[in-house]
N, C-alpha and C. Protein backbone atom coordinates (compact mmCIF):
# COMPACT_ATOMS: atom_id res chain seq x y z
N UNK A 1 0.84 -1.18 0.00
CA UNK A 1 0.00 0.00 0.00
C UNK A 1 0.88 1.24 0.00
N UNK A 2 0.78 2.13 -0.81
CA UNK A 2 1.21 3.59 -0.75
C UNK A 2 0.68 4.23 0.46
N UNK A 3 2.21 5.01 0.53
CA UNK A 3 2.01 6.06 1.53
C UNK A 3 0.78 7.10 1.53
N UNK A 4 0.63 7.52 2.46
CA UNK A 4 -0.33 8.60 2.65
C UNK A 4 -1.56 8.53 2.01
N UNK A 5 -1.88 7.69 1.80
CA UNK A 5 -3.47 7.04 1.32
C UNK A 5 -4.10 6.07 1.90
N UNK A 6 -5.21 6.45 2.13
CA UNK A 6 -6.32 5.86 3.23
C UNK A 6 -7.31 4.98 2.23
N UNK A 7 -7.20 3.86 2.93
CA UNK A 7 -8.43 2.42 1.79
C UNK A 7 -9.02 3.03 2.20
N UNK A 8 -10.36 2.91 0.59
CA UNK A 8 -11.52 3.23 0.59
C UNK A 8 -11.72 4.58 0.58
N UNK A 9 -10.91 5.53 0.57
CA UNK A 9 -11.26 6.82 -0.30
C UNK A 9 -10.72 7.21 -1.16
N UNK A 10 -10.08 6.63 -2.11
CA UNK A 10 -9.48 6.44 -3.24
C UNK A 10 -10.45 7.10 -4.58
N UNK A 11 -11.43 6.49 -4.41
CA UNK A 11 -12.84 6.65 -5.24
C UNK A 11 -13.94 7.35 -4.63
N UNK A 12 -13.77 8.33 -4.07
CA UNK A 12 -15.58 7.97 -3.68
C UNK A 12 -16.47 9.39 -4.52
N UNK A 13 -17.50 9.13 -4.86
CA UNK A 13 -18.27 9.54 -5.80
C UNK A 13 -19.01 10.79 -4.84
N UNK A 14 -19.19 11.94 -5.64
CA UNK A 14 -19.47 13.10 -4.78
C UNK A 14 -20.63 13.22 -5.43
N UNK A 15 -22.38 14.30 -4.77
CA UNK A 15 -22.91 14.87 -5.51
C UNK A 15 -22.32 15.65 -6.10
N UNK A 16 -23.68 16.22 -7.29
CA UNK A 16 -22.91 17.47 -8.10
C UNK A 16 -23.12 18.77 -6.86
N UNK A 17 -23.78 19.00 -6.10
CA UNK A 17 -24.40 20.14 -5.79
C UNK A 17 -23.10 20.43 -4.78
N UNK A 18 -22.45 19.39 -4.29
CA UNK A 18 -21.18 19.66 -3.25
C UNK A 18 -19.93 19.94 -3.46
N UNK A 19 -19.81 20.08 -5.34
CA UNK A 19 -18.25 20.66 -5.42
C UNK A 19 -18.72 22.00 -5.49
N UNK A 20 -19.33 22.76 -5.91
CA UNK A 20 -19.39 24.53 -5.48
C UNK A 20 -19.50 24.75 -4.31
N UNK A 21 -20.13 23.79 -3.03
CA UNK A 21 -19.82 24.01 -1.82
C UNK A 21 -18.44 23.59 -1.80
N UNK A 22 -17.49 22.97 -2.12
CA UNK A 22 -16.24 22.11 -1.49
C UNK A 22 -14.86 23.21 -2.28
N UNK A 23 -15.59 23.78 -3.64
CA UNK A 23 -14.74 24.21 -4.12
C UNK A 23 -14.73 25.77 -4.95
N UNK A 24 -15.93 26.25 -4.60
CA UNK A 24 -16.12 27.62 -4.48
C UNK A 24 -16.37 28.26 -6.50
N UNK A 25 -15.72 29.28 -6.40
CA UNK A 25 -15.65 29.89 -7.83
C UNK A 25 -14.00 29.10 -8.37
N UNK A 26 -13.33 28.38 -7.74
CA UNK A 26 -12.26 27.71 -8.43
C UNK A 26 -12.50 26.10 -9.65
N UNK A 27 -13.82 26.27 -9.67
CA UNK A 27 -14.01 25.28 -10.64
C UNK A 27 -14.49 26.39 -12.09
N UNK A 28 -13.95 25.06 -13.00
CA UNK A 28 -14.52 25.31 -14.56
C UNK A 28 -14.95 24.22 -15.00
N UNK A 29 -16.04 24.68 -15.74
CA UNK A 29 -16.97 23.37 -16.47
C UNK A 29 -16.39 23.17 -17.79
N UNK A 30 -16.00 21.97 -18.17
CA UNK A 30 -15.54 21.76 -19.32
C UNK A 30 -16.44 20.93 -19.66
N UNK A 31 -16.86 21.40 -21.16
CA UNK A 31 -17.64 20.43 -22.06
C UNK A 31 -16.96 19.51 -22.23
N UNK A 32 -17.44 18.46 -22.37
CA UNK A 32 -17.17 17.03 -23.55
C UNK A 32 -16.29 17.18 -24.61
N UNK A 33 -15.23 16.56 -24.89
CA UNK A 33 -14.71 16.59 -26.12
C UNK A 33 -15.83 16.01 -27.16
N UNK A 34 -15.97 16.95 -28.34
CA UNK A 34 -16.73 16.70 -29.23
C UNK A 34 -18.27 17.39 -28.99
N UNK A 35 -18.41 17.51 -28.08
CA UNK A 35 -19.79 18.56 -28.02
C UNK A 35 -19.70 19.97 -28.25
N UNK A 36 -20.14 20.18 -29.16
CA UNK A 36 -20.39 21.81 -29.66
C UNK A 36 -20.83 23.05 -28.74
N UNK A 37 -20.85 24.07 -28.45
CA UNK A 37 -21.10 25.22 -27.38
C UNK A 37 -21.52 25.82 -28.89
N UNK A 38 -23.15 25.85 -28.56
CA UNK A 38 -23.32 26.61 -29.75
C UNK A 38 -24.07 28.30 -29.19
N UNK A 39 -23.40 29.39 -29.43
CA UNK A 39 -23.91 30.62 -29.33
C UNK A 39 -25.36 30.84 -29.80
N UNK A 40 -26.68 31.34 -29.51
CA UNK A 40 -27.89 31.75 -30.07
C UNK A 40 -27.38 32.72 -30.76
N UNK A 41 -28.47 32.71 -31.62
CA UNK A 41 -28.01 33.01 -33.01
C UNK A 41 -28.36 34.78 -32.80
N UNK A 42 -27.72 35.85 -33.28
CA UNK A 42 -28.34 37.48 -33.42
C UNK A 42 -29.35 37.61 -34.33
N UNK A 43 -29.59 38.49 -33.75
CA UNK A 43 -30.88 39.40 -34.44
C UNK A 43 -30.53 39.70 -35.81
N UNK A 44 -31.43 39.69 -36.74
CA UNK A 44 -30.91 40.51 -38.15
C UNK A 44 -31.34 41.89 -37.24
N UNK A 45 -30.48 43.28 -37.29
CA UNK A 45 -31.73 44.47 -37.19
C UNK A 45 -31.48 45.08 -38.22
N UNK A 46 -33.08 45.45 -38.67
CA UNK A 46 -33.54 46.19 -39.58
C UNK A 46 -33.17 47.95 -39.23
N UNK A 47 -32.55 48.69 -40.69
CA UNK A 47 -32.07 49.46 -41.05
C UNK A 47 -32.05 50.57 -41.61
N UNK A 48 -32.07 52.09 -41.49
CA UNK A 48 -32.27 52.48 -42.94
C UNK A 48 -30.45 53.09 -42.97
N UNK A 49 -29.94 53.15 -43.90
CA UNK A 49 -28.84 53.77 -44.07
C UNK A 49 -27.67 52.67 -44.90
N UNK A 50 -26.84 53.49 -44.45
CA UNK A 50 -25.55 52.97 -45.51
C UNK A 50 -24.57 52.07 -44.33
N UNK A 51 -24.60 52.38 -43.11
CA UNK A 51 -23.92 51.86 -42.10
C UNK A 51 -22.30 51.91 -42.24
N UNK A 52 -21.95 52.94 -43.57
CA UNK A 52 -20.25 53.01 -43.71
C UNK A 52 -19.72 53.23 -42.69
N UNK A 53 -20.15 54.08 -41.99
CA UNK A 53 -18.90 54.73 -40.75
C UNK A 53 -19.05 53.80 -39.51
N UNK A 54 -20.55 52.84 -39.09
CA UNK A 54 -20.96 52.13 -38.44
C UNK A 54 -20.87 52.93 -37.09
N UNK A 55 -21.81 53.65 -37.15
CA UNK A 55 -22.87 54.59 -36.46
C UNK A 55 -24.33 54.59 -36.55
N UNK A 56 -24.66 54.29 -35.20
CA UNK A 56 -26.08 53.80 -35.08
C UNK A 56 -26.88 54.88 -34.77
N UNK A 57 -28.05 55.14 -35.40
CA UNK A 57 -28.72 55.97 -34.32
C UNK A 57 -30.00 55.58 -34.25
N UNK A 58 -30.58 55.38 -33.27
CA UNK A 58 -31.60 54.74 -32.43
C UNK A 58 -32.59 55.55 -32.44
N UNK A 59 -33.78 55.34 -32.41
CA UNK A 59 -35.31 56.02 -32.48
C UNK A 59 -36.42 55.20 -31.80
N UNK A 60 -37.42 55.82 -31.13
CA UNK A 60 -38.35 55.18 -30.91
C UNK A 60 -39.56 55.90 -31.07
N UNK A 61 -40.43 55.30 -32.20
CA UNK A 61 -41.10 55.95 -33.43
C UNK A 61 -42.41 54.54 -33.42
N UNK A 62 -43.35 54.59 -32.57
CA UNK A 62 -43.95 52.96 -33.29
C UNK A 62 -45.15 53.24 -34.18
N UNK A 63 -45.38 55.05 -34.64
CA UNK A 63 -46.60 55.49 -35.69
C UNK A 63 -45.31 55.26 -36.82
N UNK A 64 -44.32 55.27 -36.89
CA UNK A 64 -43.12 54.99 -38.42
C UNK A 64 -42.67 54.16 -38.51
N UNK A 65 -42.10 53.48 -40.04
CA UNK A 65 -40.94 52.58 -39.97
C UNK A 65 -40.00 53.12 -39.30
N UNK A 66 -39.76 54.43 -39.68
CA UNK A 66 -38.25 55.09 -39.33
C UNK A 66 -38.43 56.13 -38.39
N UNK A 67 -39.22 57.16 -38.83
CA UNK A 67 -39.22 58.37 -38.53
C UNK A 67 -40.51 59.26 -39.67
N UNK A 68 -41.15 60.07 -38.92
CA UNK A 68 -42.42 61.17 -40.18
C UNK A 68 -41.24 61.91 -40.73
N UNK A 69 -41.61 62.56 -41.93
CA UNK A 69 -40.70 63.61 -42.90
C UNK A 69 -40.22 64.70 -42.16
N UNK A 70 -40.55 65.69 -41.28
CA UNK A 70 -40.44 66.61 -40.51
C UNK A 70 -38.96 65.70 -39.39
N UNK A 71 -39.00 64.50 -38.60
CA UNK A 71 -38.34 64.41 -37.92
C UNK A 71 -37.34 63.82 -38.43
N UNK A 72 -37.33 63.06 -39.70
CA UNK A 72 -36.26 62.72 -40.91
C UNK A 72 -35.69 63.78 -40.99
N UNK A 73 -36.48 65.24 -41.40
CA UNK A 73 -35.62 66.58 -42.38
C UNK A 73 -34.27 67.06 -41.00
N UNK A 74 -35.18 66.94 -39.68
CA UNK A 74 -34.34 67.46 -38.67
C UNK A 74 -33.04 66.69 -38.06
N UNK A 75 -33.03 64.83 -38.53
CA UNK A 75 -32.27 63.94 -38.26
C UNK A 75 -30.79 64.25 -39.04
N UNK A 76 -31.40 64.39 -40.55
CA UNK A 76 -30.36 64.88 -41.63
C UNK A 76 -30.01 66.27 -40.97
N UNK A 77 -30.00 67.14 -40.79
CA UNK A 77 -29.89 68.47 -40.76
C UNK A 77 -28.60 68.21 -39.62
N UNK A 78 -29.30 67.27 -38.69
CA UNK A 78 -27.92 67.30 -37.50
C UNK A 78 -26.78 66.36 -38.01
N UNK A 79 -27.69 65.23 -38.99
CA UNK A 79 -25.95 64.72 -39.49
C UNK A 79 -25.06 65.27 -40.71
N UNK A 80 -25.71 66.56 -40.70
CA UNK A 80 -24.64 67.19 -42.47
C UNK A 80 -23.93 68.19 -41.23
N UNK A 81 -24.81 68.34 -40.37
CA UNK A 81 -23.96 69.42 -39.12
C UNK A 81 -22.68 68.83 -38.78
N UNK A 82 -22.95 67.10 -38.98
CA UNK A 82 -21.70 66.63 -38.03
C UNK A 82 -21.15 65.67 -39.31
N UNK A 83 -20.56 66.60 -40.38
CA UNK A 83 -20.32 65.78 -42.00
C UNK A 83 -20.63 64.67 -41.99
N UNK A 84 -21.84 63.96 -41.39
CA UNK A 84 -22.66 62.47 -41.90
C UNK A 84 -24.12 62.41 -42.82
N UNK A 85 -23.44 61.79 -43.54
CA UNK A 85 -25.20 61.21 -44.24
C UNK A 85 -25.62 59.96 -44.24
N UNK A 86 -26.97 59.90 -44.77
CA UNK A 86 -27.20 58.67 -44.27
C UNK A 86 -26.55 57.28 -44.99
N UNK A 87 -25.74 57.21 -45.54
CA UNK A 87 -24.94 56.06 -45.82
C UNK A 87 -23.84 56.15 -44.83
N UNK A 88 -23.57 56.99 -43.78
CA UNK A 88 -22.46 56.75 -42.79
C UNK A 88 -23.51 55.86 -41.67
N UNK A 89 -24.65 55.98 -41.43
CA UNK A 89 -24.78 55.90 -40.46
C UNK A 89 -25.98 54.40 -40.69
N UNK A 90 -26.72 53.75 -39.30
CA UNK A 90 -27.45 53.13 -39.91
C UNK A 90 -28.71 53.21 -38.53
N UNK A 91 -29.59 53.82 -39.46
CA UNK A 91 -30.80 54.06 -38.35
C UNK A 91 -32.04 52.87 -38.06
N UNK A 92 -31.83 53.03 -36.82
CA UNK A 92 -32.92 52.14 -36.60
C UNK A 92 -34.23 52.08 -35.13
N UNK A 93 -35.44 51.66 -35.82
CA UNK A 93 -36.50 52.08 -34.87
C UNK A 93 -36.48 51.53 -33.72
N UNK A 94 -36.28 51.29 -32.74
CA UNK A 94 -36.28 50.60 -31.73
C UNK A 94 -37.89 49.44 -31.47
N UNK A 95 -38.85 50.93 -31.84
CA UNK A 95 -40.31 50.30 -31.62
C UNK A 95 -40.78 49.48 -32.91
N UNK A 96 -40.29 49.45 -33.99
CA UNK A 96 -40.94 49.07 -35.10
C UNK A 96 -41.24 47.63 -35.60
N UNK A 97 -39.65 46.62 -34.85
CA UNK A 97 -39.90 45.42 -35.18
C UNK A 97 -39.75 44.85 -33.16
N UNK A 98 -39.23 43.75 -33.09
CA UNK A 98 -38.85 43.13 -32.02
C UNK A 98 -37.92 44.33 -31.63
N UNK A 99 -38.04 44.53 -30.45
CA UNK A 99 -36.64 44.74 -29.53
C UNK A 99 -35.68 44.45 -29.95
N UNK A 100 -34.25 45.24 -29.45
CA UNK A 100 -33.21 44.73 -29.72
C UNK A 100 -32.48 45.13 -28.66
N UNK A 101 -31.15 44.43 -28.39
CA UNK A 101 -30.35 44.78 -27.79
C UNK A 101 -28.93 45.29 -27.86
N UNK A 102 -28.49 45.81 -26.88
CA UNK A 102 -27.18 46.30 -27.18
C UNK A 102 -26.21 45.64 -27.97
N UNK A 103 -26.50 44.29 -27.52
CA UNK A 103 -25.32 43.45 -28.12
C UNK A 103 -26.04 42.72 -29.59
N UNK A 104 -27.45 42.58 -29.65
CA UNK A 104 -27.49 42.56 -31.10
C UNK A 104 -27.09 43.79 -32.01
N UNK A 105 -26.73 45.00 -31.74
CA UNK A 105 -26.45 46.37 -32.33
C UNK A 105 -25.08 45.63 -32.54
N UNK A 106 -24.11 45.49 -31.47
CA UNK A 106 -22.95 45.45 -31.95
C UNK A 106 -22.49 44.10 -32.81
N UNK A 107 -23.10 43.03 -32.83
CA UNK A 107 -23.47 41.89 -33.46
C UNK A 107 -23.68 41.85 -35.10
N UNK A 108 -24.75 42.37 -34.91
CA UNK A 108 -25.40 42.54 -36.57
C UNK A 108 -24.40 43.81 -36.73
N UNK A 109 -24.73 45.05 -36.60
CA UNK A 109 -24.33 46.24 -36.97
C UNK A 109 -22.61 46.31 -37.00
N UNK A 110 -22.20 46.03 -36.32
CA UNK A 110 -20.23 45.95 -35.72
C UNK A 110 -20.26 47.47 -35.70
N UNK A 111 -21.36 48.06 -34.44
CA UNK A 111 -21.29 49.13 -34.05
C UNK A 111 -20.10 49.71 -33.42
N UNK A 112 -19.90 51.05 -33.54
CA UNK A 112 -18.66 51.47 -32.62
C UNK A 112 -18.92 52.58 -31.76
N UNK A 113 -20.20 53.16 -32.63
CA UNK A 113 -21.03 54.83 -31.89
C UNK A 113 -22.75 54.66 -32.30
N UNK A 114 -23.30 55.12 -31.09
CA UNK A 114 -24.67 54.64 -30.92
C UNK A 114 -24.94 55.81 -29.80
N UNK A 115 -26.23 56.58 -30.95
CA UNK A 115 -26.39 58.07 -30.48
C UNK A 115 -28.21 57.00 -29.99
N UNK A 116 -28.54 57.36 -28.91
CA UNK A 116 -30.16 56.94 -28.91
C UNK A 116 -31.21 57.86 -28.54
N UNK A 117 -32.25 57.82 -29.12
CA UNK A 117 -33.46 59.05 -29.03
C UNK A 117 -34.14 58.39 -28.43
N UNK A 118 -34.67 58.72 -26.96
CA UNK A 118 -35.98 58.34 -26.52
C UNK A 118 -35.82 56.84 -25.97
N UNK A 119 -34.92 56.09 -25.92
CA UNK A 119 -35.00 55.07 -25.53
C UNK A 119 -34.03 54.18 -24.29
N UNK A 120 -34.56 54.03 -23.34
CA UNK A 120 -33.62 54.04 -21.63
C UNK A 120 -32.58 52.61 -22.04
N UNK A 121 -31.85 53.06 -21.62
CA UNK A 121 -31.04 52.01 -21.59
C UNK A 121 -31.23 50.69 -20.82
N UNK A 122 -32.50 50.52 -20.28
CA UNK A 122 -32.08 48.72 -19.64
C UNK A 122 -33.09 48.24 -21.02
N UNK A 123 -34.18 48.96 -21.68
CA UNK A 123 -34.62 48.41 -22.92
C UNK A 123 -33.73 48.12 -23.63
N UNK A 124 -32.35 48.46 -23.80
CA UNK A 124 -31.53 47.58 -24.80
C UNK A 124 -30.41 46.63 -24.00
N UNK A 125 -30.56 46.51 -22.68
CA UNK A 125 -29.94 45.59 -22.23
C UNK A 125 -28.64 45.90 -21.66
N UNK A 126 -28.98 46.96 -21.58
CA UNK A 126 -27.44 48.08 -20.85
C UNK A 126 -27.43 47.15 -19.31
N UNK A 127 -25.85 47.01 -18.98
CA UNK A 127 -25.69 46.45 -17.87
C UNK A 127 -25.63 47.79 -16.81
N UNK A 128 -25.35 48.36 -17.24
CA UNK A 128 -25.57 50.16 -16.47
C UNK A 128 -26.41 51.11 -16.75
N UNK A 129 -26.95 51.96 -16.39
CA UNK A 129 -27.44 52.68 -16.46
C UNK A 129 -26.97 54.34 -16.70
N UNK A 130 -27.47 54.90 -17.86
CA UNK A 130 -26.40 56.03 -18.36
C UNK A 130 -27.59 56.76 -18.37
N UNK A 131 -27.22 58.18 -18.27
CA UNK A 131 -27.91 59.47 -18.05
C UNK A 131 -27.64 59.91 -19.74
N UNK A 132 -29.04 61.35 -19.52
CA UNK A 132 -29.15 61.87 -21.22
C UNK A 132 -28.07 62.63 -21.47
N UNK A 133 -27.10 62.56 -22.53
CA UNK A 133 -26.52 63.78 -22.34
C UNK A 133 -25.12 63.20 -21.91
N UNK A 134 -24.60 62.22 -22.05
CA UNK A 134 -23.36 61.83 -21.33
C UNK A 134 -22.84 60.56 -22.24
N UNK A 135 -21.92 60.99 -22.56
CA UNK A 135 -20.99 59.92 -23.18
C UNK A 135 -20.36 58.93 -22.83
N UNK A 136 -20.79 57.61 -22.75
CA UNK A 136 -20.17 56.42 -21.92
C UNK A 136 -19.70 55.51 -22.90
N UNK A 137 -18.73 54.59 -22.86
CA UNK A 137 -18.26 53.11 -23.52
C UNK A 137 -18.81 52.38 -22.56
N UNK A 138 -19.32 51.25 -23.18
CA UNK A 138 -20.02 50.03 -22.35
C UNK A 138 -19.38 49.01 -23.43
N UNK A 139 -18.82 48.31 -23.27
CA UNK A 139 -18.08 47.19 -24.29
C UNK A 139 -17.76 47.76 -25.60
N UNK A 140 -16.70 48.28 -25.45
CA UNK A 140 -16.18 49.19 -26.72
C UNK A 140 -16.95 49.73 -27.86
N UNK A 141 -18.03 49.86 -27.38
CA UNK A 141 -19.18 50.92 -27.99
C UNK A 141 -19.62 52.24 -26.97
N UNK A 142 -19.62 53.48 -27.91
CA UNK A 142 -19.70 54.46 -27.34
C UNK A 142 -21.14 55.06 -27.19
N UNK A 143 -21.63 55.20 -26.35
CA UNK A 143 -23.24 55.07 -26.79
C UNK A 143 -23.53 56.94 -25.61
N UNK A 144 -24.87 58.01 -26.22
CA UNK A 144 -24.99 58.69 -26.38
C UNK A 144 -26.66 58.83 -25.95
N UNK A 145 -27.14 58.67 -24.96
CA UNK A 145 -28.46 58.79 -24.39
C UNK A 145 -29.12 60.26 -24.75
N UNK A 146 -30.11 60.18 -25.26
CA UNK A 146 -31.08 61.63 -25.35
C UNK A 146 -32.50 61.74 -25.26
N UNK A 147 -32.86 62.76 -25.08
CA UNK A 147 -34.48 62.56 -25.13
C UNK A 147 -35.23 61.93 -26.24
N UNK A 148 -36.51 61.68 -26.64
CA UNK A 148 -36.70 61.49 -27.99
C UNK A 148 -36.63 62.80 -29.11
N UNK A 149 -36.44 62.96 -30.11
CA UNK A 149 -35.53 63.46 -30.94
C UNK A 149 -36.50 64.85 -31.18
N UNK A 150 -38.20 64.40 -30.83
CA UNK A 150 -38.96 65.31 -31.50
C UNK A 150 -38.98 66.38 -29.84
N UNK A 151 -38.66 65.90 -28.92
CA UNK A 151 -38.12 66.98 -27.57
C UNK A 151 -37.58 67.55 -27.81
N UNK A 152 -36.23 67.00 -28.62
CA UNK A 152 -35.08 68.23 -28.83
C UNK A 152 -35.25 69.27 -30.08
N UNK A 153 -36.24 68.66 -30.97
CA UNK A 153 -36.54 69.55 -31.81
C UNK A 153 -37.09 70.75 -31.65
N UNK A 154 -38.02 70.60 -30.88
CA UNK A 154 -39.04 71.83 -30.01
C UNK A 154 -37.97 72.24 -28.75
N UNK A 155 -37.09 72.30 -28.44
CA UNK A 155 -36.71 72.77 -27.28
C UNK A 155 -34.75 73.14 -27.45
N UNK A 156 -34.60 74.43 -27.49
CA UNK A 156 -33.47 74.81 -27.64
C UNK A 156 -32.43 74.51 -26.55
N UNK A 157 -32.61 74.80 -25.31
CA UNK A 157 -32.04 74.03 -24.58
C UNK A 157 -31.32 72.28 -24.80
N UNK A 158 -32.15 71.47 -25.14
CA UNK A 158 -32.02 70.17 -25.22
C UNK A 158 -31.37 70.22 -26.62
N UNK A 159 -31.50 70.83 -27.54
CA UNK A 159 -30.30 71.27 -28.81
C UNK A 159 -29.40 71.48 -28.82
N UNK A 160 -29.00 72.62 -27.59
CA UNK A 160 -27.80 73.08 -27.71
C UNK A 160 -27.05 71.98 -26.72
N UNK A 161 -27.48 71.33 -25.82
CA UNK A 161 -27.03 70.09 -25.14
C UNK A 161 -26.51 69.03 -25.80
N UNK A 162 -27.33 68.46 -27.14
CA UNK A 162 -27.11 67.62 -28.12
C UNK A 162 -25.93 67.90 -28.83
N UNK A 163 -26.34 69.19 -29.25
CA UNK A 163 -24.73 69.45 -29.43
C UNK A 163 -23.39 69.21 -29.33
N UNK A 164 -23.50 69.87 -28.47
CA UNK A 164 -22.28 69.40 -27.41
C UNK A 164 -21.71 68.16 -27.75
N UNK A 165 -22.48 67.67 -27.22
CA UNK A 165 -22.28 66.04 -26.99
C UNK A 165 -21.83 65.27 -28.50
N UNK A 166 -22.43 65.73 -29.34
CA UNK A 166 -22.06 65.46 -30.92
C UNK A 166 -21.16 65.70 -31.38
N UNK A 167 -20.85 66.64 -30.49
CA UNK A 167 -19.26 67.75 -31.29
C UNK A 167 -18.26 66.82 -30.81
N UNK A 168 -18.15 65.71 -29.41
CA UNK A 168 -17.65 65.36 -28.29
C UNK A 168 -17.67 64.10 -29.22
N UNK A 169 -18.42 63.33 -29.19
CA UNK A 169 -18.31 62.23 -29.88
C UNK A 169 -18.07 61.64 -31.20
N UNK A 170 -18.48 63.09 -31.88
CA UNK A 170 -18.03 62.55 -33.57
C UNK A 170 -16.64 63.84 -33.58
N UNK A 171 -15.89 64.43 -32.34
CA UNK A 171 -14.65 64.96 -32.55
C UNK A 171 -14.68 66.28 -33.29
N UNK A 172 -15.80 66.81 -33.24
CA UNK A 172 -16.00 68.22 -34.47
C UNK A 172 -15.43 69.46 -33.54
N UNK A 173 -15.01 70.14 -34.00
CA UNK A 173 -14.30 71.55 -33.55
C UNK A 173 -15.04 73.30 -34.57
């Protein structure tokens, strides 16, 4: 018989529920050789734009696909302000089809900047919570909280705020 080993506990068969008691957050579950870890699959999200520069901007609109003509004319107006058109960018309704989430944005889209109108951040699955008006990275996407778009239209204050923040994030001087 070998040293320092006791017959009869050589083998003995544990529940499952007692190695996270016995062994805390120091375990890892390893699959099976040969069993697949298959990821659920992303969202297609639906689009309007060119998505070149892969810049998102977010709306929540559920009388439009996109946006009425009046809040389109004022969408463009702020992206020729900030040299974008709509083939830089790729807009999308939040309310129009399914939900989406942050990480289907960066998924489908291979977002990098994500300006949002009107829509709180735990609806897209934000692990934090970000204020209007403030520029945060949350997984190497830069994302840009605001009121809904037709607030800031009617209200100079909340314009000249937007601003800002536009000048800040797309780097304009």
């Amino acid at each position: 018989m070998e040293a320092n080993r006791i017959p009869g506990l050589v083998k003995i068969p544990l529940p499952d529920f007692l190695f996270p008691e016995l062994f805390g957050d120091n375990l890892v579950r390893i699959p099976n050789p040969g069993s697949e870890v298959i990821a659920p699959p992303l969202r297609k999200v639906p689009f309007l734009g060119g998505n070149g520069s892969r810049i998102v901007f977010m709306v929540s609109d559920p009388a439009h696909k996109y946006l009425d003509e009046d809040l389109m004319d004022f969408l463009q107006g702020l992206l020729k302000a900030c040299g974008l058109t709509m083939d830089d960018i790729a807009l999308v309704n939040f309310q129009h089809d399914a939900p989406v989430t942050y990480l289907d944005i960066i998924g489908d889209l291979s977002a990098q900047k994500m300006v949002v109108f009107g829509v709180p951040p735990r609806l897209l699955q934000l692990p934090v919570d970000l204020p209007d008006f403030q520029i945060e990275n949350v997984d190497n996407l830069s994302f840009l909280f605001c009121p809904p778009l037709s607030e800031i239209q009617s209200n100079k204050e909340t314009k000249r705020r937007l601003w800002a923040c536009l000048q800040s994030i797309f780097q304009l001087k």
